[in-house]
Protein backbone atom coordinates (compact mmCIF):
# COMPACT_ATOMS: atom_id res chain seq x y z
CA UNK A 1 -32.48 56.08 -49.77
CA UNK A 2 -29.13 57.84 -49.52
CA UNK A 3 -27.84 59.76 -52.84
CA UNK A 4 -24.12 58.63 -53.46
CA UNK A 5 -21.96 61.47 -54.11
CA UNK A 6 -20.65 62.57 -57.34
CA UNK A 7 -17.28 62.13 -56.04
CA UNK A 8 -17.73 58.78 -54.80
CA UNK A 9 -20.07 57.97 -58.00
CA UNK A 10 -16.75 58.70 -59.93
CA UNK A 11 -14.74 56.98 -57.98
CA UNK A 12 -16.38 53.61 -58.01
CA UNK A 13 -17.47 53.79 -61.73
CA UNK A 14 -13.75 54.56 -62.76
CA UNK A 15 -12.70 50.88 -60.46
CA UNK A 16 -16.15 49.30 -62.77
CA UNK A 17 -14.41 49.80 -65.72
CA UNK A 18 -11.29 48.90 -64.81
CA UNK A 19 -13.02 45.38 -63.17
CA UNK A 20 -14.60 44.99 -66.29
CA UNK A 21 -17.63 44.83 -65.45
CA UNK A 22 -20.64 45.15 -68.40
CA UNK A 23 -22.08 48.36 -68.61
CA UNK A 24 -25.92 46.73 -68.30
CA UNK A 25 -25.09 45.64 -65.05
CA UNK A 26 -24.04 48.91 -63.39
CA UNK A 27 -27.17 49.66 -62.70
CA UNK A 28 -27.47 46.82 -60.05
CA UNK A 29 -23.72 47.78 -58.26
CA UNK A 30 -25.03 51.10 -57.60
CA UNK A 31 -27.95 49.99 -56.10
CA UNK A 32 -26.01 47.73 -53.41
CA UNK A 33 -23.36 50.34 -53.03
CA UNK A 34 -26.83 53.11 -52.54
CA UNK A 35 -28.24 50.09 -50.26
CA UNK A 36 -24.91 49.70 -47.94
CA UNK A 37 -24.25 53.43 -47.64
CA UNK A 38 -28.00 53.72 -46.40
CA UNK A 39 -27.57 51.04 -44.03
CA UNK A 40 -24.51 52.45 -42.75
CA UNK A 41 -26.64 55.84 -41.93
CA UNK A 42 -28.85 54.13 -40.74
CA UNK A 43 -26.98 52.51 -38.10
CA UNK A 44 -24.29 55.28 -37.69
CA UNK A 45 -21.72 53.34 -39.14
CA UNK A 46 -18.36 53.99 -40.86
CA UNK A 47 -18.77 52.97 -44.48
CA UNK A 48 -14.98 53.34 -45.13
CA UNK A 49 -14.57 50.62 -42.79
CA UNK A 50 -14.84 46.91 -44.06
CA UNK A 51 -15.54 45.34 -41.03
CA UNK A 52 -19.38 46.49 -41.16
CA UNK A 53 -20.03 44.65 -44.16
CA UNK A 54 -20.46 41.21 -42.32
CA UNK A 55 -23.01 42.94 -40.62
CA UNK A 56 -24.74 44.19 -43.99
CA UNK A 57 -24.60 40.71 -45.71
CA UNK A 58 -26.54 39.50 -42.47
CA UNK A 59 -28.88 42.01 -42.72
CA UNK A 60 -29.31 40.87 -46.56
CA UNK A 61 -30.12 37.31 -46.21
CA UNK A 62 -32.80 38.47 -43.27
CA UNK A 63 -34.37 40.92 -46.46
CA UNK A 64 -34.57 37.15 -47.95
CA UNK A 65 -31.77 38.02 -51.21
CA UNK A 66 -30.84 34.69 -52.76
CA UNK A 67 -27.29 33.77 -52.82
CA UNK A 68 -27.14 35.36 -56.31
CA UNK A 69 -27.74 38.95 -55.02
CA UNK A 70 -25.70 38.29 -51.82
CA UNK A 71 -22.90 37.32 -53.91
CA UNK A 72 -23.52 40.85 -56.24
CA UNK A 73 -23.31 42.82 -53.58
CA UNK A 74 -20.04 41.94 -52.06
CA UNK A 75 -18.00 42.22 -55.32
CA UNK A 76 -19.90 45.54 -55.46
CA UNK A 77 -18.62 46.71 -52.08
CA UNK A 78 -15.02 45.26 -52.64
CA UNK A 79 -15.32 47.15 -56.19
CA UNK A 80 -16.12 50.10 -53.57
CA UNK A 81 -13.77 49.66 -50.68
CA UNK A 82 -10.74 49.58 -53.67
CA UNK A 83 -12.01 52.94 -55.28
CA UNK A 84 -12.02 54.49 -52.36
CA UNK A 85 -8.59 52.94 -51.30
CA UNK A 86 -9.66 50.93 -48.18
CA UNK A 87 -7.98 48.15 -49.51
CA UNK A 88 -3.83 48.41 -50.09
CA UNK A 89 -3.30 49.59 -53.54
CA UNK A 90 -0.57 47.03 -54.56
CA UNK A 91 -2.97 44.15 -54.25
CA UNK A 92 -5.94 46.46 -55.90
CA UNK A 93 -6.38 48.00 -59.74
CA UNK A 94 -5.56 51.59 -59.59
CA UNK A 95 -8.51 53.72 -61.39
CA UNK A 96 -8.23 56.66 -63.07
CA UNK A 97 -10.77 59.02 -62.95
CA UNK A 98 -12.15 59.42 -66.75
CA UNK A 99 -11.50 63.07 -68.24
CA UNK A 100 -9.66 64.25 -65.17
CA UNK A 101 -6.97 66.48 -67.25
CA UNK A 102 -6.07 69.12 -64.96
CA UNK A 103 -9.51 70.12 -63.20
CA UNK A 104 -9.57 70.56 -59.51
CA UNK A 105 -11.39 67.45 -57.49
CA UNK A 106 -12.92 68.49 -54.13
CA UNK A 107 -14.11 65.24 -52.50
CA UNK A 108 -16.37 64.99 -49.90
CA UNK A 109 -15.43 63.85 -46.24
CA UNK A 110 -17.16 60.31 -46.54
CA UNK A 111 -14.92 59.39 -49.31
CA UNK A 112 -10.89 59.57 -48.17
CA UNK A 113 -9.03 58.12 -51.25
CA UNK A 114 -5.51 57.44 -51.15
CA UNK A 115 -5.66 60.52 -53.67
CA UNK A 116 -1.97 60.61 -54.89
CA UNK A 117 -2.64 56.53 -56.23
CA UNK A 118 -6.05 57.29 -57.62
CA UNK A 119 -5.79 60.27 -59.30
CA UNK A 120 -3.20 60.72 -62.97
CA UNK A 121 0.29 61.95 -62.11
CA UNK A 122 -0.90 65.64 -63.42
CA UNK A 123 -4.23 65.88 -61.84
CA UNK A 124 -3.91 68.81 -59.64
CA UNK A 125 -5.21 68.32 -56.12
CA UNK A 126 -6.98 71.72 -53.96
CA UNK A 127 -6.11 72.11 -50.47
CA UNK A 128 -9.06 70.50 -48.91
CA UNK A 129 -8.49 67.85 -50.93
CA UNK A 130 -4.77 67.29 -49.68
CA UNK A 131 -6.41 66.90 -46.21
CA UNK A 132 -8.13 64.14 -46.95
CA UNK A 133 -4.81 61.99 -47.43
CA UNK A 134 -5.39 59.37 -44.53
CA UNK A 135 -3.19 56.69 -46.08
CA UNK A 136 0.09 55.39 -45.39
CA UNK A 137 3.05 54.70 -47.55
CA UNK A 138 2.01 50.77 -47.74
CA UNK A 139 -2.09 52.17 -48.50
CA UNK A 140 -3.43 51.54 -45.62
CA UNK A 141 -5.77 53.68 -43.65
CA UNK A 142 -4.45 55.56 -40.77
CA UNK A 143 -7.40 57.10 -39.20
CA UNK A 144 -8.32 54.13 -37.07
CA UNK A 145 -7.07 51.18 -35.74
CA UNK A 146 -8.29 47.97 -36.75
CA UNK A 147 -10.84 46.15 -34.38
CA UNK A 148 -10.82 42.79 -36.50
CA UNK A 149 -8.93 40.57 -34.27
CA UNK A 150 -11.36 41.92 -31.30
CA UNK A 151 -14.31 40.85 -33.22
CA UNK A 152 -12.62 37.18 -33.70
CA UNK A 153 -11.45 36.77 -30.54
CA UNK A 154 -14.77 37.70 -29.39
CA UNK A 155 -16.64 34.75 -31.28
CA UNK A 156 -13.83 32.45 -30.16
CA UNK A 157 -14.24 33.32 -26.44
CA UNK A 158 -18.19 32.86 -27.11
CA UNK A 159 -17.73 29.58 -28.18
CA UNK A 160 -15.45 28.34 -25.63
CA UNK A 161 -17.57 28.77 -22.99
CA UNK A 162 -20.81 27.52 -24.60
CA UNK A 163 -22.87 31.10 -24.92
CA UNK A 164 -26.03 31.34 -27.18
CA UNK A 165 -25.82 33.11 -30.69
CA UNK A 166 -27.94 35.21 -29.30
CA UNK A 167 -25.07 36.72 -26.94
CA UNK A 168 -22.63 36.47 -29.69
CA UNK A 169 -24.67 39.15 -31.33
CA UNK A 170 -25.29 41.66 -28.91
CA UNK A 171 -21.62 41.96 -27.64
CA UNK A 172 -20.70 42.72 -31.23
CA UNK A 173 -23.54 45.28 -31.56
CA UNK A 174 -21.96 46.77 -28.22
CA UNK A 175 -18.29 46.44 -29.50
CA UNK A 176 -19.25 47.89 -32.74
CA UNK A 177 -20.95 50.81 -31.20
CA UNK A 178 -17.87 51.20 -28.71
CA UNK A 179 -15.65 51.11 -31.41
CA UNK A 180 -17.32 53.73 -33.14
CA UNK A 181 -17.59 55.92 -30.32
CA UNK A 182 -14.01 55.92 -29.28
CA UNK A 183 -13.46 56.44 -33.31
CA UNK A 184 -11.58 52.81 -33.29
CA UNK A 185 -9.05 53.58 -30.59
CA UNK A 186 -6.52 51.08 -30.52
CA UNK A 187 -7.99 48.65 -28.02
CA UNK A 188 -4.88 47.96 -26.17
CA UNK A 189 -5.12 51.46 -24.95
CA UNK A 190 -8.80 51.39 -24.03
CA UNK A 191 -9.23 52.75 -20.58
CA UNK A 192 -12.64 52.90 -18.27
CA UNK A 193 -12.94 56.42 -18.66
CA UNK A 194 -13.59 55.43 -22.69
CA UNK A 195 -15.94 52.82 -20.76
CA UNK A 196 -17.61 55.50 -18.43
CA UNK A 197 -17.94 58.06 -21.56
CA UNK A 198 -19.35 55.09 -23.80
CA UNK A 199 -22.20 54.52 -21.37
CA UNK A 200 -23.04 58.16 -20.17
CA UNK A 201 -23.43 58.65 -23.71
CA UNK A 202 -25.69 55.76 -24.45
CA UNK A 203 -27.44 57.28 -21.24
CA UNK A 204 -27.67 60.60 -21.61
CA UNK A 205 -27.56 60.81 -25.67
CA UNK A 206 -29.37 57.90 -26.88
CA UNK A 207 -31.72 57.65 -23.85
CA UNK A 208 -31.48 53.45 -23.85
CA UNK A 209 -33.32 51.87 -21.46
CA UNK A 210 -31.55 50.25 -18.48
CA UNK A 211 -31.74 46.78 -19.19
CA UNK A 212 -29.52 47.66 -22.51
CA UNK A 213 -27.25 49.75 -20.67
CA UNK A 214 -26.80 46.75 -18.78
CA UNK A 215 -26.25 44.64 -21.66
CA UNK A 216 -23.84 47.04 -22.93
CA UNK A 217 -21.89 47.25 -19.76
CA UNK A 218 -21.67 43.54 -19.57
CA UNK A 219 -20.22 43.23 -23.17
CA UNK A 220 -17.53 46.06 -22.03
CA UNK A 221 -16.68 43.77 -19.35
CA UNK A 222 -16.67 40.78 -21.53
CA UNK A 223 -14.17 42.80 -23.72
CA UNK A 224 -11.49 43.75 -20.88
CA UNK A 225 -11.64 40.79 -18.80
CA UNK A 226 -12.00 37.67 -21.38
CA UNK A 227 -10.19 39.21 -24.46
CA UNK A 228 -7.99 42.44 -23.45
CA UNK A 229 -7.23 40.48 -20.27
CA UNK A 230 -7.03 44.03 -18.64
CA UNK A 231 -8.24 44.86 -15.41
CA UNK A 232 -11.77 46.75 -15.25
CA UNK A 233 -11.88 49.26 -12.72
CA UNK A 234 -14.99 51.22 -10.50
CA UNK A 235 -17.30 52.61 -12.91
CA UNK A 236 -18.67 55.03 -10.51
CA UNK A 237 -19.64 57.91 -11.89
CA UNK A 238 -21.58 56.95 -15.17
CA UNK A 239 -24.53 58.05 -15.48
CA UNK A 240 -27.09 55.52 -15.25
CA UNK A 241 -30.33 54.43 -17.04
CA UNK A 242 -33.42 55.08 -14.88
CA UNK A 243 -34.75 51.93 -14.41
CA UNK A 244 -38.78 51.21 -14.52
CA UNK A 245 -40.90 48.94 -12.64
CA UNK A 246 -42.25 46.57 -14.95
CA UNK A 247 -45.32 44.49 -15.30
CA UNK A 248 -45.71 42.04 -18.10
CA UNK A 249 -48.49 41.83 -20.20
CA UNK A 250 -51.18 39.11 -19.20
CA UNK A 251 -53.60 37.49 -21.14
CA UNK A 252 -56.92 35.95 -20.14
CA UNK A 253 -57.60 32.31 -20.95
CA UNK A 254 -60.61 33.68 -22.93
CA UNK A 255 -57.92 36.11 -25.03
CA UNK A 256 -55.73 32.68 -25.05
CA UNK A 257 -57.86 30.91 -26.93
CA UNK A 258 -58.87 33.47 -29.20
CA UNK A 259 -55.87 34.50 -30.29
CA UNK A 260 -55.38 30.83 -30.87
CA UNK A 261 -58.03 30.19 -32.96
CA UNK A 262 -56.72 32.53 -34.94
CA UNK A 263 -53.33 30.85 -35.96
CA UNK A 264 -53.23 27.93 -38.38
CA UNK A 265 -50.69 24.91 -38.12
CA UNK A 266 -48.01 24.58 -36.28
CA UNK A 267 -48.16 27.89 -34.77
CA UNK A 268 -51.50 26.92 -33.24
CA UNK A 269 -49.55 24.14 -31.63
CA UNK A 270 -46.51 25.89 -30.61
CA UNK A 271 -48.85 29.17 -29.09
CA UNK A 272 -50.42 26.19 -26.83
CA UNK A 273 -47.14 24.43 -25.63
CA UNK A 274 -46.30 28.10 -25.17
CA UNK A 275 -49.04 28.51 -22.44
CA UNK A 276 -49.32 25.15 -21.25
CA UNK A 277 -45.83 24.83 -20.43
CA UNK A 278 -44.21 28.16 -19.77
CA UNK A 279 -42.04 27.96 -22.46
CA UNK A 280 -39.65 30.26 -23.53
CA UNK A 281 -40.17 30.81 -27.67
CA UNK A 282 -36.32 29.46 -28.32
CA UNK A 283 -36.83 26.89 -25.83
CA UNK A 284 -39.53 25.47 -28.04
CA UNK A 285 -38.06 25.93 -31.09
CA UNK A 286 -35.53 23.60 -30.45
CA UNK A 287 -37.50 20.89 -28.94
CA UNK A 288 -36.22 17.26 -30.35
CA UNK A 289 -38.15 14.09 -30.78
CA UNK A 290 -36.42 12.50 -27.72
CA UNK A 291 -37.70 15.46 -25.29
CA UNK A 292 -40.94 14.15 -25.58
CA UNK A 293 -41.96 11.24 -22.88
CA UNK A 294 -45.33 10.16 -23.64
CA UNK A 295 -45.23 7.47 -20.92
CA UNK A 296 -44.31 9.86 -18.37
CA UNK A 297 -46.12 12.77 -19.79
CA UNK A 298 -42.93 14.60 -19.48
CA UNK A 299 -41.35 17.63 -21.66
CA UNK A 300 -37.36 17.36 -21.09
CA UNK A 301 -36.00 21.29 -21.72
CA UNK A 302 -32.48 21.09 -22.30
CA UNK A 303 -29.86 24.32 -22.59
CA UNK A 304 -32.15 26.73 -21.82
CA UNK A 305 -31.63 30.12 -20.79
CA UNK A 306 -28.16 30.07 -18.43
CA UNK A 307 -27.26 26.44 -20.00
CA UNK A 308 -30.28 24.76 -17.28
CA UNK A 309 -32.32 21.51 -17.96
CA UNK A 310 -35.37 21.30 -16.63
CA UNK A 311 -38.57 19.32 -16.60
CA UNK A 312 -42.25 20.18 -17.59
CA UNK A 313 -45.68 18.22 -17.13
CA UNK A 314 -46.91 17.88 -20.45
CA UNK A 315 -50.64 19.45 -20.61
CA UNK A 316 -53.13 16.14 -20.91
CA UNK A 317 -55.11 18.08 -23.74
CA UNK A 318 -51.93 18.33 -25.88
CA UNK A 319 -50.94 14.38 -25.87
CA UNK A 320 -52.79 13.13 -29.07
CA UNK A 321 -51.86 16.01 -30.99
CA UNK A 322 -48.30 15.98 -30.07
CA UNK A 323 -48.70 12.42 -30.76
CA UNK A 324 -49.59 13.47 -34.58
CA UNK A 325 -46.73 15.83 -34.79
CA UNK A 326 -44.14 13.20 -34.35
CA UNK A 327 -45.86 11.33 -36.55
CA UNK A 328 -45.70 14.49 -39.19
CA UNK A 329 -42.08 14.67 -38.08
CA UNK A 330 -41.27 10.92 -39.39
CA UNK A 331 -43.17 11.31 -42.58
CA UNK A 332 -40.56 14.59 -43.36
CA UNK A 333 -37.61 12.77 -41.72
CA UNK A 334 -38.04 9.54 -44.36
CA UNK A 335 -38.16 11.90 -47.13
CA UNK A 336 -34.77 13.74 -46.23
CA UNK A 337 -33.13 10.34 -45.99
CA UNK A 338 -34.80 9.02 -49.14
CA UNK A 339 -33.19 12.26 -51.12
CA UNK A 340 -29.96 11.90 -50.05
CA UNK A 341 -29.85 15.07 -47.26
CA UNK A 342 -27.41 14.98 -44.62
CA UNK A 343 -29.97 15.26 -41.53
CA UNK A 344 -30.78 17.80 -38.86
CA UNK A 345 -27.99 19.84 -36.87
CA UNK A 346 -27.10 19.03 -33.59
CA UNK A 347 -25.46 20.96 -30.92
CA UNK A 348 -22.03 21.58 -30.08
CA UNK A 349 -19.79 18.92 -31.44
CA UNK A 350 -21.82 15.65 -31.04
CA UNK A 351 -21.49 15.45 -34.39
CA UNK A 352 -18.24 14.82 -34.94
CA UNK A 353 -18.74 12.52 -31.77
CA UNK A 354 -21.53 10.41 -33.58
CA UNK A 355 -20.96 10.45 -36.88
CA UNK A 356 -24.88 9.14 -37.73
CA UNK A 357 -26.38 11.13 -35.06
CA UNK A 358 -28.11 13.71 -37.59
CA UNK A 359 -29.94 11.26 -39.12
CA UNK A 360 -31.38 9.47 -36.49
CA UNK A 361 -35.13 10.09 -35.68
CA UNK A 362 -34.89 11.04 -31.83
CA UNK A 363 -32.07 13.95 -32.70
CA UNK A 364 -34.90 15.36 -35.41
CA UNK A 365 -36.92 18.71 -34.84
CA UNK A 366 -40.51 18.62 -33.63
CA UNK A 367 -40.93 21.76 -35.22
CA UNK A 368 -38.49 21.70 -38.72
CA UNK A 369 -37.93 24.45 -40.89
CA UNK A 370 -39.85 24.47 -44.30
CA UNK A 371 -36.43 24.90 -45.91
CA UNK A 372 -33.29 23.02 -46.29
CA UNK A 373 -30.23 24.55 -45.55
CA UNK A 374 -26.78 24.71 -47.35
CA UNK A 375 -23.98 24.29 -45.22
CA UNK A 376 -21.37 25.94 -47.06
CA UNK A 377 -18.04 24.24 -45.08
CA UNK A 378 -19.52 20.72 -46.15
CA UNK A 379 -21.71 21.66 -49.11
CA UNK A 380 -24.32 19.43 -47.52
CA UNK A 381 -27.94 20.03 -47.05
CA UNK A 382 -29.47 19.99 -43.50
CA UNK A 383 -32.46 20.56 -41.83
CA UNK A 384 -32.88 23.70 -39.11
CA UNK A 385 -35.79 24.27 -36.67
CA UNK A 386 -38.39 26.62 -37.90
CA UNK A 387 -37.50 30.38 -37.79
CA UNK A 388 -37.98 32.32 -34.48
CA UNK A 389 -39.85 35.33 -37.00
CA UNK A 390 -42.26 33.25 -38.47
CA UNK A 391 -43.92 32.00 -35.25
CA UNK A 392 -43.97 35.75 -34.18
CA UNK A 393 -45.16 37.13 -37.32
CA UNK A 394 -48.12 34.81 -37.31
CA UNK A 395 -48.78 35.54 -33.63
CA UNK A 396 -48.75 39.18 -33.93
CA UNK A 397 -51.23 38.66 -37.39
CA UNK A 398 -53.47 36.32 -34.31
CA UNK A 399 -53.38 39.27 -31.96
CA UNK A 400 -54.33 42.14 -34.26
CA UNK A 401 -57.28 39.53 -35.84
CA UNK A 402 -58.42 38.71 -32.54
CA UNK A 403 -58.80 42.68 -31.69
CA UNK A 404 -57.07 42.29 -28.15
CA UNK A 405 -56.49 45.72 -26.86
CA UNK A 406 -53.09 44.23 -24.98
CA UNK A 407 -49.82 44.57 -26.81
CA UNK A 408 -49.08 41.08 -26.84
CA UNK A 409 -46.20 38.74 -27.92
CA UNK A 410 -45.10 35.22 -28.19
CA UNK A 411 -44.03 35.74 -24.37
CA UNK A 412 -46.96 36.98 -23.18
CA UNK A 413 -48.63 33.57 -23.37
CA UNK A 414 -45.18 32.64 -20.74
CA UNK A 415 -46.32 35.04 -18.88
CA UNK A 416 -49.59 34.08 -18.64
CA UNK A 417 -48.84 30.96 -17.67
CA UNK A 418 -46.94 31.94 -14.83
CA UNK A 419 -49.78 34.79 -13.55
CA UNK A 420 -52.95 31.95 -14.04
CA UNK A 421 -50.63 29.11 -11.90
CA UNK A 422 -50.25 31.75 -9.62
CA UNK A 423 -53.97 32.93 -9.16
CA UNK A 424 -54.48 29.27 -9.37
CA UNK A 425 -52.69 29.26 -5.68
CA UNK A 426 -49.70 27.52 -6.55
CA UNK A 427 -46.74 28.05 -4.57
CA UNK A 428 -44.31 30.48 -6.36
CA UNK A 429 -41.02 28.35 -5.57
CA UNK A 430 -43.57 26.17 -7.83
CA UNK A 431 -43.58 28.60 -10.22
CA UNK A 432 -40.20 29.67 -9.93
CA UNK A 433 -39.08 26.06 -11.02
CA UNK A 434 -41.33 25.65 -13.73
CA UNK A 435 -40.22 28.64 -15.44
CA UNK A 436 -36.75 27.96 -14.92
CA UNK A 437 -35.69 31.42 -13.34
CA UNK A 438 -32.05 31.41 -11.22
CA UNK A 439 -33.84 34.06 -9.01
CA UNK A 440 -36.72 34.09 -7.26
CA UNK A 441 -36.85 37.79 -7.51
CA UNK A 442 -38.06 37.26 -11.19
CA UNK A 443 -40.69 34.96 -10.64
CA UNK A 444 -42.13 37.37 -7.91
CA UNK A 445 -42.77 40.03 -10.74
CA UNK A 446 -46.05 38.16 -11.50
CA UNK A 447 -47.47 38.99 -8.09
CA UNK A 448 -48.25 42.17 -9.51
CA UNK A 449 -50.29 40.75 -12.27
CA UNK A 450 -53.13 39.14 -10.72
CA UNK A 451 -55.26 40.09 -7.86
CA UNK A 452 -53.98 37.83 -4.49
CA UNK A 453 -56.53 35.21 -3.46
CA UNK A 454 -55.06 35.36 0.81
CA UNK A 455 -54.61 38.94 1.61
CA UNK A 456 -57.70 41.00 1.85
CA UNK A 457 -57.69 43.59 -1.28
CA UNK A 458 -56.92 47.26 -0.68
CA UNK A 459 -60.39 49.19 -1.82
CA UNK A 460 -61.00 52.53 -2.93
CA UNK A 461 -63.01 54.29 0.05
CA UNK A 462 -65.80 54.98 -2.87
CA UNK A 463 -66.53 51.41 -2.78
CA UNK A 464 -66.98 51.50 1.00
């Protein structure tokens, strides 16, 4: 844990007092201010700069910190980003530094006051400590320009066209990291050779692996074609990411089923449909009632990965049981209704389409979350699906139990689907469909995971 400064410690004490906040409950603002700066290091973040605290709350309610703490914290950065002088001094109290008289205050680099507001009128200020004026006459900060209108733009633009959370949140991991490496250049004079020096250095520096240089270069893109509305040139030139053959991690149906037998309910079930189906973790996550066709014996996948429906024979051995979890389903579904909650969420805006759509039975989880949760715009209780973590917290508790010398996942068990259908003989445009991959490139990756069944094996001349 990071040390705050004396000069900072000063700073943001002098703004406690002058918030009047009790002097028993210091002791708890210091410790979110100590957590934030920490997380800042951590990341390599700017903790002058207010836009990284949306990022801190999130990674707050992930620690599990009630609404309470959550709500602690931020008064105790805002109590921090005024002593400091982040925020415009006419709309924030001005502190004054207790016992100041006339000494000499040398402040270190992380904290750049607006010192001529902070400090009494005959404080006298060293030279090093002149440098650190980076405010303007209005008390704003001059060393950067801001980035917030990028950041809601970019959650608008995700929105419009339909993209997954998911995508949401690693475009502004990749603007926040761009931002920080061109030292929040004003975006309307970004330029590709900020683009080509943003990914050398993620190559060459941070030594990321290709498929998140990739992901980094495609949020670049996203950010000068869909929200700049600039044109984005040859990036020839950059150093790229050495890409690595890959081949996934395969179970045997012997290491299946023990690493099942090691997981209790409904991660038992969920590892199976997992394996029997081919299913992606999200993808069963956020199976509904209606997806289920027991006369059929049909599993409907709807907005997968790339937006794509598809269709999935539903294993025989899994009927009856998935029979029983509807049936668990209803039993939690009547209770919500008797107590008043305002149902399950559904996606886009069917809601306000259907106003009763959330509380009928086919729009309902399979898999619901142990937890209500608030919606804070309504101040309404609904019911999410159960949390990606928990099903791979218990699976990775399954694998180490099990003693499986594989490093396996809650995809590996997709994978070994698609590598058993496949030394099963089944056609790989079979397998390809199934899976639900755009390119059959992808599915052809398994054909290095089992052993092929038509071409006569290559032999060690040992064996001869």
């Amino acid at each position: 844990m990071l040390r705050v400064s004396n000069g900072i410690a000063k700073l943001f004490e002098a703004q406690l007092v002058y918030d009047n906040i009790p002097a028993d409950q210091w002791i708890y603002f210091h410790k979110w201010l100590r957590y934030y700066l920490d997380f800042c290091a951590k990341y390599s973040l700017q903790p002058n700069d207010t836009e990284y605290y949306v990022a801190f709350s999130d990674k707050l309610r992930s620690k599990g910190q009630n609404d309470e703490q959550c709500r602690q914290a931020r008064r105790a950065l805002a109590i921090y980003y005024r002593s400091i002088g982040v925020i415009p001094q006419s709309t924030a109290k001005k502190p004054i530094l207790p016992n100041a008289g006339n000494q000499v205050i040398n402040l270190p680099k992380k904290a750049r006051p607006a010192l001529s507001t902070l400090l009494p009128k005959n404080t006298e200020l060293s030279d090093k400590a002149r440098k650190l004026e980076t405010f303007d006459s209005k008390g704003w900060k001059i060393t950067g320009a801001s980035w917030v209108d990028i950041y809601g733009q970019l959650e608008s633009a995700i929105k419009v066209r339909h993209y997954s959370v998911k995508t949401w949140q690693a475009y502004r991991h990749w603007f926040t990291a761009f931002q920080t490496f061109t030292k929040s250049k004003d975006p309307q004079v970004l330029s590709m050779d900020d683009v080509k020096g943003f990914l050398s250095f993620l190559a060459v520096e941070k030594k990321i692996a290709a498929s998140s240089q990739n992901q980094a270069f495609n949020a670049l893109l996203f950010l000068f074609k869909n929200i700049l509305e600039k044109e984005f040139g040859n990036v020839e030139g950059v150093v790229r990411a050495k890409r690595r053959a890959y081949i996934p991690v395969v179970l045997s149906r012997a290491e299946v089923d023990q690493v099942i037998r090691h997981l209790e309910y409904p991660y038992d079930l969920i590892a199976k449909l997992l394996y029997g189906c081919g299913l992606r973790l999200f993808e069963c996550l956020k199976l509904r009632v209606q997806d289920l066709n027991f006369d059929m014996k049909i599993i409907t996948i709807h907005d997968g990965k790339g937006q794509k429906d598809r269709t999935l024979p539903m294993p025989d051995s899994l009927v009856t049981t998935l029979h029983d979890q509807v049936g668990i389903v209803v039993q939690q579904f009547e209770h919500d209704l008797g107590a008043g909650y305002a149902g399950t969420f559904l996606p886009t805006a069917l809601g306000d389409k259907y106003k009763n759509a959330a509380k009928e039975l086919v729009w309902q989880w399979l898999f619901p979350a142990k937890m209500l949760t608030l919606v804070s715009s309504t101040n309404e209780y609904r019911r999410y699906h159960l949390h990606e973590t928990h099903v791979q917290k218990a699976i990775k508790l399954a694998v180490r139990k099990s003693r499986i010398t594989k490093r396996a996942s809650a995809h590996t068990f997709r994978h070994s689907f698609a590598s058993h259908l496949l030394q099963a003989n089944y056609d790989i445009r079979t397998i390809q469909e199934l899976l639900g991959h755009g390119d059959l490139k992808t599915t052809m990756i398994y054909t290095h995971t089992v052993q092929s069944v038509t071409i006569k094996q290559a032999r060690s001349p040992l064996d001869f």
